[in-house]
Protein backbone atom coordinates (compact mmCIF):
# COMPACT_ATOMS: atom_id res chain seq x y z
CA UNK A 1 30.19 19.30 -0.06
CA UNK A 2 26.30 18.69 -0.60
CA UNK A 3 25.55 15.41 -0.86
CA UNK A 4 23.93 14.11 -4.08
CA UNK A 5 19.93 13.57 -4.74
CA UNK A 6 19.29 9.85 -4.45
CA UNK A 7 17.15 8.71 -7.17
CA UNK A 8 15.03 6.62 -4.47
CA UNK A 9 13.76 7.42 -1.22
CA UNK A 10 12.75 4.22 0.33
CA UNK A 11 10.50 4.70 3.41
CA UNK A 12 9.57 2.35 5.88
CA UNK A 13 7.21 2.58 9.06
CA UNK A 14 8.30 0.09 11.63
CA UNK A 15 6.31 -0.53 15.20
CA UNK A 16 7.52 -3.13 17.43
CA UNK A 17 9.36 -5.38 14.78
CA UNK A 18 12.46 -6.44 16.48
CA UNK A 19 12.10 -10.07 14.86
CA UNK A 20 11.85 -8.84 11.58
CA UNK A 21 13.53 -5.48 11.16
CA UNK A 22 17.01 -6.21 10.41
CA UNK A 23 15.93 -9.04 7.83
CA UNK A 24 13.36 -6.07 6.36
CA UNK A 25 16.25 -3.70 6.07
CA UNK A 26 18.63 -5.47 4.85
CA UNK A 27 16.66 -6.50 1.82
CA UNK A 28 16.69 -2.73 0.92
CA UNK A 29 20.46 -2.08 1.63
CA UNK A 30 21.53 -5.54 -0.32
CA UNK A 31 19.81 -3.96 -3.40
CA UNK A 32 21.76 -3.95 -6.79
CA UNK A 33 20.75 -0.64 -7.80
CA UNK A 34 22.47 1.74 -4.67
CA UNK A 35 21.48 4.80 -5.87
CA UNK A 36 18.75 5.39 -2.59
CA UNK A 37 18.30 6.49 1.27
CA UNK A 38 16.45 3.96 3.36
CA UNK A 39 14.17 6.32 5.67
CA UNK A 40 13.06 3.94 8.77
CA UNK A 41 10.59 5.61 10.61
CA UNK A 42 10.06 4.46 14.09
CA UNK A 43 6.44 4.86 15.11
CA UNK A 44 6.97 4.66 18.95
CA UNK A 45 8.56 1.16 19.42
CA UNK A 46 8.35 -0.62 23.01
CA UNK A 47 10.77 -3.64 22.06
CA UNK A 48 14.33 -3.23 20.40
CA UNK A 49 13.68 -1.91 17.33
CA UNK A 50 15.43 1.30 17.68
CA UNK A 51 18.65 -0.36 19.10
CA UNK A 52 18.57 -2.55 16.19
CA UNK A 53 18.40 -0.11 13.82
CA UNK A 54 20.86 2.00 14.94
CA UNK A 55 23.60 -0.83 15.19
CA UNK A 56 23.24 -0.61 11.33
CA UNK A 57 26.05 1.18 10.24
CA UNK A 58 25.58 2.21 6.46
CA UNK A 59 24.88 6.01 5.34
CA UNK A 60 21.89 5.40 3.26
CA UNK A 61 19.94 4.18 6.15
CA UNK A 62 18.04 7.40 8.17
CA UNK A 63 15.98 6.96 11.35
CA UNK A 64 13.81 9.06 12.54
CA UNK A 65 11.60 8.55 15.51
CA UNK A 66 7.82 9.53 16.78
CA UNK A 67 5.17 8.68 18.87
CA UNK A 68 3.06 6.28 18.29
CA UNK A 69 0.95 7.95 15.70
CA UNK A 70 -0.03 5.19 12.97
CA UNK A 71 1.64 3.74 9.35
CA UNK A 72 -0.09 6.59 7.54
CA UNK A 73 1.07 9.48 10.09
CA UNK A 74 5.23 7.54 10.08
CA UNK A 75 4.86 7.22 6.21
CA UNK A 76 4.13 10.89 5.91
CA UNK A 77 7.18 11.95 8.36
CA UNK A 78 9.24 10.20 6.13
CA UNK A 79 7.78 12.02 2.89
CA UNK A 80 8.44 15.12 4.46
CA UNK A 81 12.25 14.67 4.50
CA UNK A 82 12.32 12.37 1.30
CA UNK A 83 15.23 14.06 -1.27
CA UNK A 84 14.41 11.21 -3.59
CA UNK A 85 13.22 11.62 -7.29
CA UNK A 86 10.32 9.13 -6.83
CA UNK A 87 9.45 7.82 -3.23
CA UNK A 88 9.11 3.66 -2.95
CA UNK A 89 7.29 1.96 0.14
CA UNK A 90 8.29 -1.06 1.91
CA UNK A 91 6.32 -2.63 5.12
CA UNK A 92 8.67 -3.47 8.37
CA UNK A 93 7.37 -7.16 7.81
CA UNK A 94 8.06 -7.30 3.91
CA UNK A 95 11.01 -8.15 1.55
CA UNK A 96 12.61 -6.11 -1.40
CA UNK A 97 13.75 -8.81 -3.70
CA UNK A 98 17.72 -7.98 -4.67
CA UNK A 99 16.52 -6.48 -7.93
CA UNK A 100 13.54 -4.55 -7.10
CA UNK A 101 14.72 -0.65 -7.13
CA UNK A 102 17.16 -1.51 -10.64
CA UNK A 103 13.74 -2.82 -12.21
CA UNK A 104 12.08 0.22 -10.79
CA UNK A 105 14.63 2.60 -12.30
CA UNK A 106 14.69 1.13 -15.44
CA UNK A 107 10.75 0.95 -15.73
CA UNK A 108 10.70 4.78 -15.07
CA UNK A 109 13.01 6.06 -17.61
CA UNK A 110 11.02 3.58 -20.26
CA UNK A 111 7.82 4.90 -19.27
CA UNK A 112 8.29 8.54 -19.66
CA UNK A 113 8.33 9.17 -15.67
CA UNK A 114 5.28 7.94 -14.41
CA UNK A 115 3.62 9.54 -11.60
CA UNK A 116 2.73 6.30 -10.55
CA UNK A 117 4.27 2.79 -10.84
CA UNK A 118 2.97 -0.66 -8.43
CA UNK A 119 4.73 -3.96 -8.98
CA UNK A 120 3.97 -7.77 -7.99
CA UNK A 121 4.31 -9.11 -4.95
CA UNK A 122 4.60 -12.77 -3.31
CA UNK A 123 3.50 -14.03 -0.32
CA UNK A 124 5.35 -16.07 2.56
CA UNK A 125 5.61 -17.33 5.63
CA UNK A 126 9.69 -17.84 5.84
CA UNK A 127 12.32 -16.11 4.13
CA UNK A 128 13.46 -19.59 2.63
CA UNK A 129 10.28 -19.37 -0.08
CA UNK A 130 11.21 -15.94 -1.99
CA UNK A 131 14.67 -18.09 -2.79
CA UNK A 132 12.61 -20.06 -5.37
CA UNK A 133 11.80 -16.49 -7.31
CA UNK A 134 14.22 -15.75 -10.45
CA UNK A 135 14.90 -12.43 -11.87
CA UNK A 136 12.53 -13.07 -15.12
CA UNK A 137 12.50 -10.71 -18.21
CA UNK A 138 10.79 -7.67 -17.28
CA UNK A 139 6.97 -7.33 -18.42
CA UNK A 140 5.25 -4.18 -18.14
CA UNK A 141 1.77 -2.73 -18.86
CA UNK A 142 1.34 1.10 -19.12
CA UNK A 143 -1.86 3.25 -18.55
CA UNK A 144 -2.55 6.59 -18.66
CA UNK A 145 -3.55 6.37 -15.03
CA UNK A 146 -4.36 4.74 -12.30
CA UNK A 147 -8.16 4.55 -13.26
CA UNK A 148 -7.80 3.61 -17.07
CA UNK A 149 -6.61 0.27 -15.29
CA UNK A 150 -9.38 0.29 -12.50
CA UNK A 151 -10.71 -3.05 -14.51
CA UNK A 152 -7.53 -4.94 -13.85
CA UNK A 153 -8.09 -5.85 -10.23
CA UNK A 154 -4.81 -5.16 -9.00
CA UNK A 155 -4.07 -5.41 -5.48
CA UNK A 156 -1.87 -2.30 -4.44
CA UNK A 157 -0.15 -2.56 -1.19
CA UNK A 158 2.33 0.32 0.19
CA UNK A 159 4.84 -2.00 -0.28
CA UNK A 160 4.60 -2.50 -4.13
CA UNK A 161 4.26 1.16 -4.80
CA UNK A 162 6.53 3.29 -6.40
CA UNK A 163 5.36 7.21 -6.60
CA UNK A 164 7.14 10.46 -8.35
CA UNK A 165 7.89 12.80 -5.00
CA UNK A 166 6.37 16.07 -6.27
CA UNK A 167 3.11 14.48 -7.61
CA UNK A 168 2.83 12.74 -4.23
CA UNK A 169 3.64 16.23 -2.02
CA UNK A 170 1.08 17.87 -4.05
CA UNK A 171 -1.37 14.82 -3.16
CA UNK A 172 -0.85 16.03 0.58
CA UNK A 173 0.28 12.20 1.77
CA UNK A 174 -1.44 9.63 3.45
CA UNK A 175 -4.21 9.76 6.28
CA UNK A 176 -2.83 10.15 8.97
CA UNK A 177 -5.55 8.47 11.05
CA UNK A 178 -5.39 4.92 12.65
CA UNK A 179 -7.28 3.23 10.21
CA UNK A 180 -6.77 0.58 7.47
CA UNK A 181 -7.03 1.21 4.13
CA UNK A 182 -5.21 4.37 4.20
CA UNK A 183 -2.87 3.44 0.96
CA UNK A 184 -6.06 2.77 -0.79
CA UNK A 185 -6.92 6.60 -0.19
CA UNK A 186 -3.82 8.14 -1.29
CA UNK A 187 -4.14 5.56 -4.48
CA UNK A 188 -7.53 6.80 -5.46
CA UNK A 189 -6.72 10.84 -4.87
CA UNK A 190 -3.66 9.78 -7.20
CA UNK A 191 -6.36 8.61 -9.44
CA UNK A 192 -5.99 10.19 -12.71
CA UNK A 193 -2.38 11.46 -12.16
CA UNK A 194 -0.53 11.14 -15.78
CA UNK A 195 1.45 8.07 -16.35
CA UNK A 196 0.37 4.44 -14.55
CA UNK A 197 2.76 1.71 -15.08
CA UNK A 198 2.37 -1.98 -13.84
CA UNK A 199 5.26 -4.64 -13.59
CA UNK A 200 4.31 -7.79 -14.18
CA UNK A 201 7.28 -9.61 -13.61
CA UNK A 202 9.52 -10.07 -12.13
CA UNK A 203 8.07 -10.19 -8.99
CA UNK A 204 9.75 -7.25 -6.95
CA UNK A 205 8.62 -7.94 -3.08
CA UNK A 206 7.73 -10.80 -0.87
CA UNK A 207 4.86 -10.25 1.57
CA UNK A 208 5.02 -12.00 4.96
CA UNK A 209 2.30 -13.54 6.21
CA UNK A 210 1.96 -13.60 10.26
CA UNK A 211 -0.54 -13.25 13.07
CA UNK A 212 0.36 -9.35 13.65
CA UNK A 213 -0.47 -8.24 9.95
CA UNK A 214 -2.73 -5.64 10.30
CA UNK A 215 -5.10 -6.50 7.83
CA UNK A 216 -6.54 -9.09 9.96
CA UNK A 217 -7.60 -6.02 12.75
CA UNK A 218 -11.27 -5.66 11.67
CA UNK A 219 -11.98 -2.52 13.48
CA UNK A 220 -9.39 -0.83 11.88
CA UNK A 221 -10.42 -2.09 9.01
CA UNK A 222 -14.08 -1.37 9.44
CA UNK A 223 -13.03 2.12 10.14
CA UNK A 224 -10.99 2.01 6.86
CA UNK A 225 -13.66 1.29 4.87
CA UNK A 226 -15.75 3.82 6.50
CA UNK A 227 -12.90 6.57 5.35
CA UNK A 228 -13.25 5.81 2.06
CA UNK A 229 -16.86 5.81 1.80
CA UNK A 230 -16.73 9.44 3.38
CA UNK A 231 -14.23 10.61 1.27
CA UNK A 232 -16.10 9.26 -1.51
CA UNK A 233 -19.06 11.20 -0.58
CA UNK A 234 -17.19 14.47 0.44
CA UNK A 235 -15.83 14.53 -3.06
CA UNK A 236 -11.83 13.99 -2.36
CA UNK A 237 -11.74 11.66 -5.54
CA UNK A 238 -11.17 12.54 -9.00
CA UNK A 239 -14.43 12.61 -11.07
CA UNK A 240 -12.88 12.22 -14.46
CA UNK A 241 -13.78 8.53 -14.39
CA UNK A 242 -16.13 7.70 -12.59
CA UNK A 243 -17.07 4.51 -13.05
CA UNK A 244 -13.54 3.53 -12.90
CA UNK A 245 -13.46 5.24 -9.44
CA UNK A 246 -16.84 3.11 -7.98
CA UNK A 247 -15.09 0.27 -8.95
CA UNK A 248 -11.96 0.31 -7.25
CA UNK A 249 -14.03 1.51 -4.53
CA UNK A 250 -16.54 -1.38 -4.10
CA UNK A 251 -13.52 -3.91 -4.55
CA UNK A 252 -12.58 -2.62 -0.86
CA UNK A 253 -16.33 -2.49 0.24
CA UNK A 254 -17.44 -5.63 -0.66
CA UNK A 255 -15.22 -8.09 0.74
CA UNK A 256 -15.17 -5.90 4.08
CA UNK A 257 -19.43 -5.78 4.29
CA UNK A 258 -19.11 -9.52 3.87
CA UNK A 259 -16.27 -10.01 6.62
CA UNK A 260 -18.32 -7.80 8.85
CA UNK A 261 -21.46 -10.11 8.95
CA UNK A 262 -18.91 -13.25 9.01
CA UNK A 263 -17.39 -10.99 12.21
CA UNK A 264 -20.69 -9.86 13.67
CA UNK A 265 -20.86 -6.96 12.51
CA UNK A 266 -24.16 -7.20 11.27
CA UNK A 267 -25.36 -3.11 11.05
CA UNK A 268 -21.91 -1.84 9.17
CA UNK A 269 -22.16 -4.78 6.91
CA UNK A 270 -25.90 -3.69 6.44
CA UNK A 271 -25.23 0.28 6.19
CA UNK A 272 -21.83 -0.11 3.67
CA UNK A 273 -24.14 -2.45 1.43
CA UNK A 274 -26.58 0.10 1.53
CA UNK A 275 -24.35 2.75 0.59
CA UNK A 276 -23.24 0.98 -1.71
CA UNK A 277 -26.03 -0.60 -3.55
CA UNK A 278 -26.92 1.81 -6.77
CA UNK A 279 -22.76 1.69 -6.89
CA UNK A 280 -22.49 -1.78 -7.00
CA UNK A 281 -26.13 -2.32 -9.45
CA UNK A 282 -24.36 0.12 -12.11
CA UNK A 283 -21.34 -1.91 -12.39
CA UNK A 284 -23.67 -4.93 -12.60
CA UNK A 285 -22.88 -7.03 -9.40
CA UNK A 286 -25.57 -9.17 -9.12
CA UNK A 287 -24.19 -11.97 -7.48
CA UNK A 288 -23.12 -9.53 -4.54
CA UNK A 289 -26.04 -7.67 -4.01
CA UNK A 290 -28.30 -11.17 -3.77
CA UNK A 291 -25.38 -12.75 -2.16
CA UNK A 292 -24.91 -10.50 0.89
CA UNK A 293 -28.90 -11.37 1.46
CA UNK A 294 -27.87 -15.07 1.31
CA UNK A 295 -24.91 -14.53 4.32
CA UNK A 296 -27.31 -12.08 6.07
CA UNK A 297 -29.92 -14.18 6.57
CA UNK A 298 -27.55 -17.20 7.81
CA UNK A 299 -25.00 -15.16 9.02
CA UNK A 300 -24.44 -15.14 13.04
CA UNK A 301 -26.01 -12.59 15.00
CA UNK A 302 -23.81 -9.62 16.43
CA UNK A 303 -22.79 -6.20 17.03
């Protein structure tokens, strides 16, 4: 007998999480809407993850294995065998909160299917800090994409992300390079996709806070940056909005010039704020532009 279409595919890259895995999981399988697989991609583990995951004994939970290869690279092995009707992200380090996929669900069929759908996440240290967060009543703002909301200054990690499955096969996936910022790509080709919908509350995911996150690797995230800037340039971005698209573009660029001269960095902080200077002057950022002299000037010397 074929086995019915889950309405979510759930897919989560995991390297060397052995701490955190089981805790990670089980926030997805203790969910109150069970209508999902859990897809656990193991990108080339050296501790126990694998034996962890595979004392789980529950039929939505699938794991596959690779070689080390990167988040973007696991994500998109999991995409490729994803049966669900929209495709949802979660980090090996993050929490689904117990009503996160039933809030999903029930944003989708309100909003006319969106292609693409984030929610709100909160951060923390230990587990014992998401107990505090109630199931409020749902608040939700819709757009007509991604880029009518560029103003809104939402921060879109893969683990608040919720995306139709054939809109995102037709996107081609995520970069599969070892670089940062590779959600941030996939978000911005997604772009103008029809139907944007943002849940306010409640909050749907906790996001842990350690010394291995990997936003705090600066090459990576240097050559993140870089990748977007390209791809920028090489035209990979819808051009129906553009100013919409510099925006959410410089909102990556500018913080990361500025950690790269507080790094020593000091000539990619200089060439992405050159890059990005007639960007950033049409969208009126002053107080950047003069304030990345200011932190140049005193900044340390460097690479």
């Amino acid at each position: 007998m074929e086995q019915a279409t889950p309405y979510f595919s759930v897919i989560m890259p995991a390297f060397n999480r052995q701490q955190l895995i089981e805790v990670s999981v089980g926030s997805v399988l203790n969910q109150t809407f069970g209508d999902f697989e859990l897809i656990v991609i193991d990108d080339g583990s050296t501790d126990n993850t694998v034996q962890i995951l595979e004392q789980i004994n529950d039929p939505r939970l699938i794991v596959l294995k690779q070689t080390n290869a990167g988040p973007g690279a696991a994500r998109n092995r999991g995409i490729g065998v994803a049966k669900g009707e929209y495709v949802a992200f979660l980090d090996s380090d993050d929490l689904y909160l117990p009503w996160t996929l039933q809030i999903y669900h029930d944003a989708i069929l309100a909003n006319e299917n969106p292609s693409l759908m984030i929610s709100h996440a909160s951060d923390f240290h230990d587990t014992t800090e998401l107990e505090q967060i109630k199931n409020e009543p749902v608040k939700i703002h819709r757009y007509d994409d991604y880029f009518q909301a560029a103003d809104q200054n939402f921060w879109i990690g893969a683990s608040v992300v919720g995306v139709n499955r054939e809109v995102l096969l037709k996107s081609g996936g995520f970069n599969n390079a070892k670089v940062n910022q590779e959600d941030c790509d996939l978000w911005l080709r997604l772009g103008n996709a029809p139907g944007f919908i943002a849940i306010h509350q409640p909050i749907c995911s906790g996001r842990r806070w350690h010394d291995q996150n990997v936003s705090h690797e600066m090459d990576k995230n240097i050559k993140g940056v870089q990748y977007l800037l390209n791809q920028a340039k090489l035209g990979a971005y819808p051009k129906t909005n553009h100013k919409a698209l510099l925006t959410i573009l410089t909102r990556h660029i500018r913080p990361a010039s500025l950690d790269c001269i507080k790094h020593g960095y000091r000539s990619v902080a200089w060439d992405l704020y050159k890059e990005t200077f007639f960007w950033n002057l049409k969208l009126g950022r002053l107080r950047y532009l003069l304030g990345f002299w200011l932190r140049f000037i005193t900044g340390r010397r460097g690479r």
